[in-house]
C-alpha atoms as a PDB file:
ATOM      1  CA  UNK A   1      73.507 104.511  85.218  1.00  0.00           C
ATOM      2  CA  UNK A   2      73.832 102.040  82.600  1.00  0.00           C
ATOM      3  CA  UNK A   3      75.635  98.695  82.524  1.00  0.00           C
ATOM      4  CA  UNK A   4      78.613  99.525  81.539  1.00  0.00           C
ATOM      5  CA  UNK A   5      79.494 102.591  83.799  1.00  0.00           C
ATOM      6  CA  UNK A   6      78.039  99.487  86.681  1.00  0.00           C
ATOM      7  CA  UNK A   7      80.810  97.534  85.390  1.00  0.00           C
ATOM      8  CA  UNK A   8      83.312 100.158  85.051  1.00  0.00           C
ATOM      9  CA  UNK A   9      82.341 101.179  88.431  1.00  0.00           C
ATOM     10  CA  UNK A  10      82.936  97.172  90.116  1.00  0.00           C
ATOM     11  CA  UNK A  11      86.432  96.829  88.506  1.00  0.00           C
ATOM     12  CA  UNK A  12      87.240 100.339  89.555  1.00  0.00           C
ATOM     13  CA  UNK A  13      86.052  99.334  92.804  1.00  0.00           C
ATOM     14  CA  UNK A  14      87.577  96.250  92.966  1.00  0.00           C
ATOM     15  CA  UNK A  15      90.948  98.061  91.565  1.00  0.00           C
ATOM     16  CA  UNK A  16      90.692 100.400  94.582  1.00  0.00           C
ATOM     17  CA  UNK A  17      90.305  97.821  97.390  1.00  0.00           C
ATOM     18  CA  UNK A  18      93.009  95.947  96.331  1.00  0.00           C
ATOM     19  CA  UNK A  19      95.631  98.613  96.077  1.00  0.00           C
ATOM     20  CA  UNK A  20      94.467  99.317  99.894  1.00  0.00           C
ATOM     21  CA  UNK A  21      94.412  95.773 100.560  1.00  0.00           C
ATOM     22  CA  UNK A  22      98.525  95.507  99.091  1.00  0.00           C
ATOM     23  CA  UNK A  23      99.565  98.989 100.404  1.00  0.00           C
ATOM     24  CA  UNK A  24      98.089  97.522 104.189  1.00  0.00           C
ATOM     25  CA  UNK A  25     100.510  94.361 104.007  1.00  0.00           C
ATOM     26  CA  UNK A  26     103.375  96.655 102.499  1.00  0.00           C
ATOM     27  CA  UNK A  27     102.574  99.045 105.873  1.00  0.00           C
ATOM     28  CA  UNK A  28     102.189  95.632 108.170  1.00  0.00           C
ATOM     29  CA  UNK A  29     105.645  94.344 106.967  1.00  0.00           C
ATOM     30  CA  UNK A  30     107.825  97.383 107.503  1.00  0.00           C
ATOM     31  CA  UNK A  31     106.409  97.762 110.747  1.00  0.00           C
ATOM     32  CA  UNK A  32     107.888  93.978 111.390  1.00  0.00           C
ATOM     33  CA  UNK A  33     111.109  95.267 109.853  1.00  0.00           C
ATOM     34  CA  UNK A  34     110.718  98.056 111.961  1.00  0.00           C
ATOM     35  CA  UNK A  35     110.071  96.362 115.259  1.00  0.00           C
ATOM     36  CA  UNK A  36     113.044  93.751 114.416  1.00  0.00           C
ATOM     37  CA  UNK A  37     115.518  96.304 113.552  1.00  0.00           C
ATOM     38  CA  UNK A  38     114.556  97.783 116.918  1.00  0.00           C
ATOM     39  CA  UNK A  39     115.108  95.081 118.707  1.00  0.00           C
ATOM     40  CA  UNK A  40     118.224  93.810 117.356  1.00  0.00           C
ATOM     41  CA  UNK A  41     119.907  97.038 116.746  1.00  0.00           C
ATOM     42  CA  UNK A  42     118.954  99.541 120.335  1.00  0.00           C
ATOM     43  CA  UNK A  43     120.452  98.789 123.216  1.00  0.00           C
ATOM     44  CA  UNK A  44     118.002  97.994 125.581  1.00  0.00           C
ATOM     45  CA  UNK A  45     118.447 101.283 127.336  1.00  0.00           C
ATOM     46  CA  UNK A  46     117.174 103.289 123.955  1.00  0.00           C
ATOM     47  CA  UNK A  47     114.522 100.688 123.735  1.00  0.00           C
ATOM     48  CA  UNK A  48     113.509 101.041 127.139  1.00  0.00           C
ATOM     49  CA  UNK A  49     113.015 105.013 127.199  1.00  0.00           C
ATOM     50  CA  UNK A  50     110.526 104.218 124.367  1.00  0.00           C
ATOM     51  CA  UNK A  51     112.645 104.821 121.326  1.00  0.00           C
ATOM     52  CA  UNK A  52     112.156 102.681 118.207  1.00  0.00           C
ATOM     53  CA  UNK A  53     113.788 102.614 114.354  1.00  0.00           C
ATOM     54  CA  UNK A  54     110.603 104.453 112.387  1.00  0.00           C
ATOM     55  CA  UNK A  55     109.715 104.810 108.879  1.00  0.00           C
ATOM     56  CA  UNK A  56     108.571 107.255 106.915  1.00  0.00           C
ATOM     57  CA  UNK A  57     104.870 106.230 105.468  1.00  0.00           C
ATOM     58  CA  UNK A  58     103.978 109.716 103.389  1.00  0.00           C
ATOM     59  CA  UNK A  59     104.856 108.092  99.722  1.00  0.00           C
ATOM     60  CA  UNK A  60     103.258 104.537 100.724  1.00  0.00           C
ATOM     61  CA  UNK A  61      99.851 105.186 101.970  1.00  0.00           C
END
């Protein structure tokens, strides 16, 4: 391996990791949305029997 593809390879890597790093806090701050919509929106009965407003996470991570 040469120093170029080692270069190639550290931005790619670095590319990669923060993409993971951005999709995490996207992930992190729906599940806030998530957890205050719950809260504000469910009766306390709902909320209670263990139901909670949910998102669907197959196009995000």
């Amino acid at each position: 391996m040469n120093s170029v593809d080692q270069a190639l390879d550290a931005v790619y890597t670095a590319a990669r990791a923060d993409r993971e790093a951005h999709q995490a806090r996207i992930l992190s701050e729906l599940d806030a949305i998530a957890d205050h919509l719950t809260e504000t929106l469910l009766p306390p009965e709902l909320r209670a029997a263990g139901l909670r407003i949910a998102y669907d996470t197959e196009e995000i991570a």
